[in-house]
Protein backbone atom coordinates (compact mmCIF):
# COMPACT_ATOMS: atom_id res chain seq x y z
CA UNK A 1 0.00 0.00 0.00
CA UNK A 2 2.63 2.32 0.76
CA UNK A 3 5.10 1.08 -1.65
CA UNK A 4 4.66 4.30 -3.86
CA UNK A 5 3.60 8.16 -3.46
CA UNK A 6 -0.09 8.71 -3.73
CA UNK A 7 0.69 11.80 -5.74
CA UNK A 8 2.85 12.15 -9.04
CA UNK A 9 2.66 14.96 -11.18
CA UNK A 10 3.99 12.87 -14.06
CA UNK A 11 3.07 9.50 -14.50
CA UNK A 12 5.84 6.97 -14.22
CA UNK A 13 7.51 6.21 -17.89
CA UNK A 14 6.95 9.77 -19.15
CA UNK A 15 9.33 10.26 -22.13
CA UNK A 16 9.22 13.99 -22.99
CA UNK A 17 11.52 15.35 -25.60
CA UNK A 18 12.82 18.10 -24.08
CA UNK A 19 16.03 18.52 -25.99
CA UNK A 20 13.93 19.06 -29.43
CA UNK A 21 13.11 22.90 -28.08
CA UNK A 22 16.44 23.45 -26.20
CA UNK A 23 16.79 26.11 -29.18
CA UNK A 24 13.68 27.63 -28.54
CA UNK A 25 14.25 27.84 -25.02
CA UNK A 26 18.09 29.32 -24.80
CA UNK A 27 16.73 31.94 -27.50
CA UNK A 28 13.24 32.90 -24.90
CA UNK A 29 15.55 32.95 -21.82
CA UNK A 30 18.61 35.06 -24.22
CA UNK A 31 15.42 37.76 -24.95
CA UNK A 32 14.32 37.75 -21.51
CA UNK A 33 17.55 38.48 -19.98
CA UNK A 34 18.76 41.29 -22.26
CA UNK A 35 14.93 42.74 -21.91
CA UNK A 36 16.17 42.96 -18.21
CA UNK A 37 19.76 44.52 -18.63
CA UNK A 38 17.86 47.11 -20.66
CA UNK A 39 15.46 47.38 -17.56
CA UNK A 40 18.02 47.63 -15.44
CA UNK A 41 19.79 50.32 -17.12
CA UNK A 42 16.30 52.77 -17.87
CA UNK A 43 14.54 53.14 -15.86
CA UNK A 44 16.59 51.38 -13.70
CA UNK A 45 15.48 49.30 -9.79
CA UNK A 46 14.15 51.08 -7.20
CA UNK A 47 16.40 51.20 -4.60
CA UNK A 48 15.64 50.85 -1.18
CA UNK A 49 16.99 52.96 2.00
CA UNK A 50 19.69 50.16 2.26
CA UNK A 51 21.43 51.22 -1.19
CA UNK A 52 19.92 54.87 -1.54
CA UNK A 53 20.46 56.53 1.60
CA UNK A 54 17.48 58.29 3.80
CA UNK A 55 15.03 58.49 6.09
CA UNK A 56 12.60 56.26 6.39
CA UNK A 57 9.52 56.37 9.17
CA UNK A 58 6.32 54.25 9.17
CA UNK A 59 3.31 55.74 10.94
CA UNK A 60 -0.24 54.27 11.57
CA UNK A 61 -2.97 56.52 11.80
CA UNK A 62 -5.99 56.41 13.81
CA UNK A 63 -8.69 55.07 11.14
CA UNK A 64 -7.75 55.64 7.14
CA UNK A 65 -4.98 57.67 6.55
CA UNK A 66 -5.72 61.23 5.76
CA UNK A 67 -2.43 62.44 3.67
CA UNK A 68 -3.20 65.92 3.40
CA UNK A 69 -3.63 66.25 6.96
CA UNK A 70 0.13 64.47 7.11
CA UNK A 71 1.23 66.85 4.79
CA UNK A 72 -0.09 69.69 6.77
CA UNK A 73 1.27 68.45 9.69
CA UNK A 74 4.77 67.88 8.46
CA UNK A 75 4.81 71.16 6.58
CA UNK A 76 3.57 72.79 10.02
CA UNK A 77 7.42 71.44 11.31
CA UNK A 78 8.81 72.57 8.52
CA UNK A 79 9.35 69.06 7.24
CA UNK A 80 9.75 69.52 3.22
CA UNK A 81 10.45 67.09 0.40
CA UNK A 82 8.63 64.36 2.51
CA UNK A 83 7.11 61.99 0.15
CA UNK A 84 4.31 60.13 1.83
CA UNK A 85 2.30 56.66 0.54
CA UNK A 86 0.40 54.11 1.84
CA UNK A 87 1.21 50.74 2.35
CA UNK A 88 0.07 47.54 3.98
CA UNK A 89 -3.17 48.56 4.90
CA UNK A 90 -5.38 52.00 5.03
CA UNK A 91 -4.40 52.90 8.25
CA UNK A 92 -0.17 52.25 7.26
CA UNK A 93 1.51 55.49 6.36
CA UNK A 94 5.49 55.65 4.75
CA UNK A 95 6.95 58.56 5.10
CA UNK A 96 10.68 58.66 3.21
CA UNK A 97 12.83 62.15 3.89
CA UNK A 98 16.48 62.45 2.09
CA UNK A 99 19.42 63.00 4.48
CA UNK A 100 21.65 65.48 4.76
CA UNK A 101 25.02 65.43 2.68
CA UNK A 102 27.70 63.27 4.78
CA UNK A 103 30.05 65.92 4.23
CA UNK A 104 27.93 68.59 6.23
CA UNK A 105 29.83 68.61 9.79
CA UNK A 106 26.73 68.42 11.66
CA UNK A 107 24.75 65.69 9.56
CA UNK A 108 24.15 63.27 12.35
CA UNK A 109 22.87 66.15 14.37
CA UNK A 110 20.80 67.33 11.16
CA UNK A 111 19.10 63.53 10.47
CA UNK A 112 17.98 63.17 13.89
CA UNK A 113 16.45 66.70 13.88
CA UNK A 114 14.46 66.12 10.96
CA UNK A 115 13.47 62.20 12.50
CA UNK A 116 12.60 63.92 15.58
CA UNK A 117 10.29 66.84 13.64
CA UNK A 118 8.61 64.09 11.49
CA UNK A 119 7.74 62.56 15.21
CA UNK A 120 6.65 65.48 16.70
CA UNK A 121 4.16 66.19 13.37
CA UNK A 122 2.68 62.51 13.66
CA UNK A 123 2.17 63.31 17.38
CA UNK A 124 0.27 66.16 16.63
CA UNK A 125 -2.34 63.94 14.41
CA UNK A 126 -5.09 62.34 16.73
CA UNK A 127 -4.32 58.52 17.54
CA UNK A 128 -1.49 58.27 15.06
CA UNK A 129 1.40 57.15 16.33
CA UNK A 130 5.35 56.31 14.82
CA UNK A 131 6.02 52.79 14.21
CA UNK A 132 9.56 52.84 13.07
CA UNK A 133 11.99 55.48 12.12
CA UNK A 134 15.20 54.55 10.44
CA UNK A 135 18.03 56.39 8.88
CA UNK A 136 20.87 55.38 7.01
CA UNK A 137 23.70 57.94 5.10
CA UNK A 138 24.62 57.98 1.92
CA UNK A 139 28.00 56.68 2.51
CA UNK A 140 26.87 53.77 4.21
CA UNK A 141 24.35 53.05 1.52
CA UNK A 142 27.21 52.51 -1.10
CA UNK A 143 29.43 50.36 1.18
CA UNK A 144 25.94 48.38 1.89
CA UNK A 145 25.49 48.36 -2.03
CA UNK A 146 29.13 47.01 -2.73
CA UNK A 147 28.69 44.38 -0.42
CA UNK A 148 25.59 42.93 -1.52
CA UNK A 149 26.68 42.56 -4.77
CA UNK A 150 30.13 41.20 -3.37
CA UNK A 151 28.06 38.59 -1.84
CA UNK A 152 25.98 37.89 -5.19
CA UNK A 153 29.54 37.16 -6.83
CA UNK A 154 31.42 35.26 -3.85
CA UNK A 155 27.96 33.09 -3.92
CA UNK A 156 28.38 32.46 -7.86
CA UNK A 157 32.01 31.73 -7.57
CA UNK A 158 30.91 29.10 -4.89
CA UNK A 159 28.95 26.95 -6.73
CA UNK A 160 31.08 27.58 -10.03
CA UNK A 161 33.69 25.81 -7.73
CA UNK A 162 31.49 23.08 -5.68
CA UNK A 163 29.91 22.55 -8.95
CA UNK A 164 33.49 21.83 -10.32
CA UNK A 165 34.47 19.78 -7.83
CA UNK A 166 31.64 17.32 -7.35
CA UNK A 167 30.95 17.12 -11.56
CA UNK A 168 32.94 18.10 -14.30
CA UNK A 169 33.62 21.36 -15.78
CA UNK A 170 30.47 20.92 -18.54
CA UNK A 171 28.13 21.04 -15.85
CA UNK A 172 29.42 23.57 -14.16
CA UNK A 173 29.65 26.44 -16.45
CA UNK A 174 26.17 25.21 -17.69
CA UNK A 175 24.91 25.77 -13.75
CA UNK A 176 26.74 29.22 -13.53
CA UNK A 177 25.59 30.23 -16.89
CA UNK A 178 21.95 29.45 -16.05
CA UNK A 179 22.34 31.28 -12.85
CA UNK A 180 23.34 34.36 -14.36
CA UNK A 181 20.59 33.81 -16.56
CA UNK A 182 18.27 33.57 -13.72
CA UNK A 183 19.73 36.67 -11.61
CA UNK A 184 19.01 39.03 -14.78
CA UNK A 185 15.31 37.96 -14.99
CA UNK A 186 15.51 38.49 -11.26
CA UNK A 187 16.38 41.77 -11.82
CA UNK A 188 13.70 42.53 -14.70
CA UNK A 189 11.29 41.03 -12.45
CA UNK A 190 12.19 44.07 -9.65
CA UNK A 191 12.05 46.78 -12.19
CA UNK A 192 8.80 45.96 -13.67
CA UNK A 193 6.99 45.28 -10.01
CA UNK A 194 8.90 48.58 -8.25
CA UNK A 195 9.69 46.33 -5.27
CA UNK A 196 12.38 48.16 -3.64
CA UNK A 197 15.74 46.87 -4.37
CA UNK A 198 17.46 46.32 0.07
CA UNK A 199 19.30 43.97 1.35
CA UNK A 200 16.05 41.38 2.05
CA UNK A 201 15.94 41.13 -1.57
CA UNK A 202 19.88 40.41 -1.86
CA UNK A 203 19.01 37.78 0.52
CA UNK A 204 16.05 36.86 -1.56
CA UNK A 205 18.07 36.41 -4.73
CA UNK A 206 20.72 34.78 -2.36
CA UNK A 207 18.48 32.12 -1.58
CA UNK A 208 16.80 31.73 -4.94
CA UNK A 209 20.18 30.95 -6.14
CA UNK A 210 20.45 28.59 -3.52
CA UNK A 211 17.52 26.68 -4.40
CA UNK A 212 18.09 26.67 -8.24
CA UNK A 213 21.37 25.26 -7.73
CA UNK A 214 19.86 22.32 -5.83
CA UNK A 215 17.68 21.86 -8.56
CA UNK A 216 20.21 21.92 -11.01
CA UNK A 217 21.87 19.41 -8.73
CA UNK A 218 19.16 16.70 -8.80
CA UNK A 219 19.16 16.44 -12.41
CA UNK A 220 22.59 16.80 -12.81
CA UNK A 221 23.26 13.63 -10.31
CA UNK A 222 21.08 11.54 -12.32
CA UNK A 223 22.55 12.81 -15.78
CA UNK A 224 26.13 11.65 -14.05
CA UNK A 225 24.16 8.03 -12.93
CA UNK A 226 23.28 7.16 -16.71
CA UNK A 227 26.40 8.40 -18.05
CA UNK A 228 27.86 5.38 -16.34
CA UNK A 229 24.23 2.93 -17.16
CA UNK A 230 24.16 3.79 -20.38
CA UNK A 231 27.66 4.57 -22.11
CA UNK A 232 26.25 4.27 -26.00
CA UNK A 233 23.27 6.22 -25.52
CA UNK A 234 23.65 9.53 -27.64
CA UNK A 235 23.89 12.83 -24.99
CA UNK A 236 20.67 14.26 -25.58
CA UNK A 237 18.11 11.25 -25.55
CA UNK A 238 20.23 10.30 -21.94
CA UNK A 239 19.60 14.33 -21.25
CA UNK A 240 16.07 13.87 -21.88
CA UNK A 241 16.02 10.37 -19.64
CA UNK A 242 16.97 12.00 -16.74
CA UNK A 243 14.84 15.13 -16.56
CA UNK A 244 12.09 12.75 -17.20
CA UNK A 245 13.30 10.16 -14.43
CA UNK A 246 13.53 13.25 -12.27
CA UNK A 247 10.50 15.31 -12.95
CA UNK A 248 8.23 14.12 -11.00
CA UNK A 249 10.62 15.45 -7.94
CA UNK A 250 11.33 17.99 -9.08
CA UNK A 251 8.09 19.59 -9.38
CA UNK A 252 7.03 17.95 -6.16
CA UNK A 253 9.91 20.19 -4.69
CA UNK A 254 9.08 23.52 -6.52
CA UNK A 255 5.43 23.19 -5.84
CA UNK A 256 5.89 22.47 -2.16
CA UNK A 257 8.12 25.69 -1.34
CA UNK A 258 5.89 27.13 -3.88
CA UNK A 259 3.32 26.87 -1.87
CA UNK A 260 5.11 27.25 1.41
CA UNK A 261 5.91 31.21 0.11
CA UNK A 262 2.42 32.11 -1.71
CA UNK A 263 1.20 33.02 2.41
CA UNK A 264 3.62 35.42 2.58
CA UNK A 265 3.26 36.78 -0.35
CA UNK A 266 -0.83 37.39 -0.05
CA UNK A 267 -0.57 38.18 3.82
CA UNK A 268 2.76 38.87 4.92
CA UNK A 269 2.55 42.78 4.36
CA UNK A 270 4.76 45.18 3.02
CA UNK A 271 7.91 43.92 5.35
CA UNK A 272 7.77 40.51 3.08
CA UNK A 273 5.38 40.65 0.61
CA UNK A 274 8.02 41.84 -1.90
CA UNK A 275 10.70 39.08 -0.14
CA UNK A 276 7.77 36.16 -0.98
CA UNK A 277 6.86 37.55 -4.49
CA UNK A 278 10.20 37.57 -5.48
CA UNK A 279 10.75 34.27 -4.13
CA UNK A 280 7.65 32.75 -6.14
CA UNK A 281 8.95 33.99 -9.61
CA UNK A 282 12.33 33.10 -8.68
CA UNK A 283 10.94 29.00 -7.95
CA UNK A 284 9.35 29.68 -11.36
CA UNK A 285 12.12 30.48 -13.34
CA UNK A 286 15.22 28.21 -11.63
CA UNK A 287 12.38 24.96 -11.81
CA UNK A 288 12.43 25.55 -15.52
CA UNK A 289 15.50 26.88 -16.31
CA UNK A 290 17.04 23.42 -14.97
CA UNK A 291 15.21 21.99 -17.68
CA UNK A 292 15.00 24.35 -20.73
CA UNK A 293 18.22 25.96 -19.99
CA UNK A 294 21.14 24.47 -17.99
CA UNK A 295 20.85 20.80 -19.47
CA UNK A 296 20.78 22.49 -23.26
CA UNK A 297 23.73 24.06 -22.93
CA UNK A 298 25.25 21.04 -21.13
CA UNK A 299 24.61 19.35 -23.90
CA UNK A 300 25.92 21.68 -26.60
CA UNK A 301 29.34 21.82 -24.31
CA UNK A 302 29.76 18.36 -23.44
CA UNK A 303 27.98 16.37 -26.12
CA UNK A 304 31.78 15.78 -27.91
CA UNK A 305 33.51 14.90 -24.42
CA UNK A 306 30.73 13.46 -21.99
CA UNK A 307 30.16 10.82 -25.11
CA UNK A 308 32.87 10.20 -27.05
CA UNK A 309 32.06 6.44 -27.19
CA UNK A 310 28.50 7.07 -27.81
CA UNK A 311 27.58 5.74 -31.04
CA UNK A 312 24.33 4.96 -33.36
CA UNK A 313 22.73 1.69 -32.57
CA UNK A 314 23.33 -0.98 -34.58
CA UNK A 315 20.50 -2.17 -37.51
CA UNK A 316 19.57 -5.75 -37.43
């Protein structure tokens, strides 16, 4: 009775030809990510207080938020430049402020006045009250910058070299290369949405990385087991045996974090709605890109070397 799963999203024996549209696919993914380097470049991510510098102070209001009665209020402390949105629910307000210069000798002094002003305005509103109030230089917003995307290369160079180590090189440039892939839509995916580009979503990329690679992994292991099974059997049809023998996990896998993140996403509020959402389409893309992308090009780099004794079968 309990001999096999009582769920498979592919029955067992599927034999999909995958490798018949690896064209197709490398050229869709090639279009998608240079649609995103364009993104990137005009009109560009929006960058969060992390990487941009500011000030930064959430508010919740007694009731729906009345912004002209903010504005008033802020303008009455001679608060100006304040740009002020809701988020989360009615009653949420954001209010974001630009810092000083760093190179003003009193800037510290200067940010705090201005934090302390925006307080004394929300104090003045009936039953509103200041949530959170954070302020980082601009300064400190580049060295935060610089080391996120130190981290995003360190993390690539990682599992160029674990990738290296535990396969051959075929598969790992073919991982990398799909993960760089991935990491532009990523980034096309952030422009078009206007999630704000912080450190949570380094760590969200981070981890999306994470979890492609461990897809990659799967089918990679059992391209590596038939290699050795089946040593005449041309590249791609073996390439097409494994994602098949695989599949089934594999979108087990993705659907279960899948559906592990969509709560977040629909609930979790503005602190990790954009964190889940970008998770979701990052599932999305690395789940197919193991198929459509990194085993294509591993077989259009290794299809000379990974089967050098492969031959035609004979006719009888």
């Amino acid at each position: 009775m309990f001999d096999r799963p009582l769920l498979r999203f592919v029955p067992r024996g599927t034999k999909i030809n995958f490798m018949r549209g690896r064209f197709i696919g490398l050229a869709t993914s090639a279009v998608l990510s240079i649609a995103s380097l364009i993104l990137f470049f005009h009109p560009g991510l929006t960058l969060g207080l992390d990487f941009r510098g500011g000030i930064v102070v959430e508010a919740r209001t007694q009731g729906p938020a009345d912004f002209n009665a903010i504005r008033a209020a802020l303008a009455a402390q001679h608060v100006s430049a304040a740009g002020v949105q809701s988020f989360g629910g009615p009653d949420d307000v954001l209010i974001r402020l630009d810092t000083p210069p760093d190179s003003e000798p009193d800037h510290e002094a200067r940010t705090q006045a201005m934090v302390d002003s925006v307080r004394h305005a929300i104090g003045t509103l009936p039953g509103a009250q200041v949530l959170r109030a954070d302020a980082v230089g601009a300064s400190v917003s580049k060295e935060l910058f610089r080391n996120g995307m130190l981290a995003l290369g360190i993390s690539l160079l990682m599992i160029l070299a674990y990738i290296w180590f535990r396969f051959e090189w075929e598969f790992a440039v073919s991982a990398v290369v799909t993960l760089i892939l991935d990491l532009t839509k990523a980034i096309g995916f952030l422009v078009i949405t206007h999630f704000e580009f912080d450190l949570v979503m380094v760590a969200a990329i981070l981890t999306i990385l994470g979890y492609s690679t461990n897809d990659k992994v799967v089918v990679y292991d059992r391209v590596r087991e038939n290699l050795r099974k089946y040593r005449t059997m041309p590249l791609a049809e073996l390439i097409d045996l494994s994602i098949n023998e695989t599949l089934s996990r594999t979108l087990g896998t993705s659907s279960t974090v899948f559906l592990a993140a969509l709560p977040l996403a629909l609930f979790g509020g503005a602190s990790l709605s954009g964190f889940a959402w970008v998770m979701l389409f990052g599932i999305v893309v690395g789940t197919s890109s193991s198929i459509f992308i990194a085993a294509p090009l591993l077989l259009l780099m290794g299809e000379r070397r990974l089967r050098r004794d492969a031959r035609p079968p004979t006719r009888t």
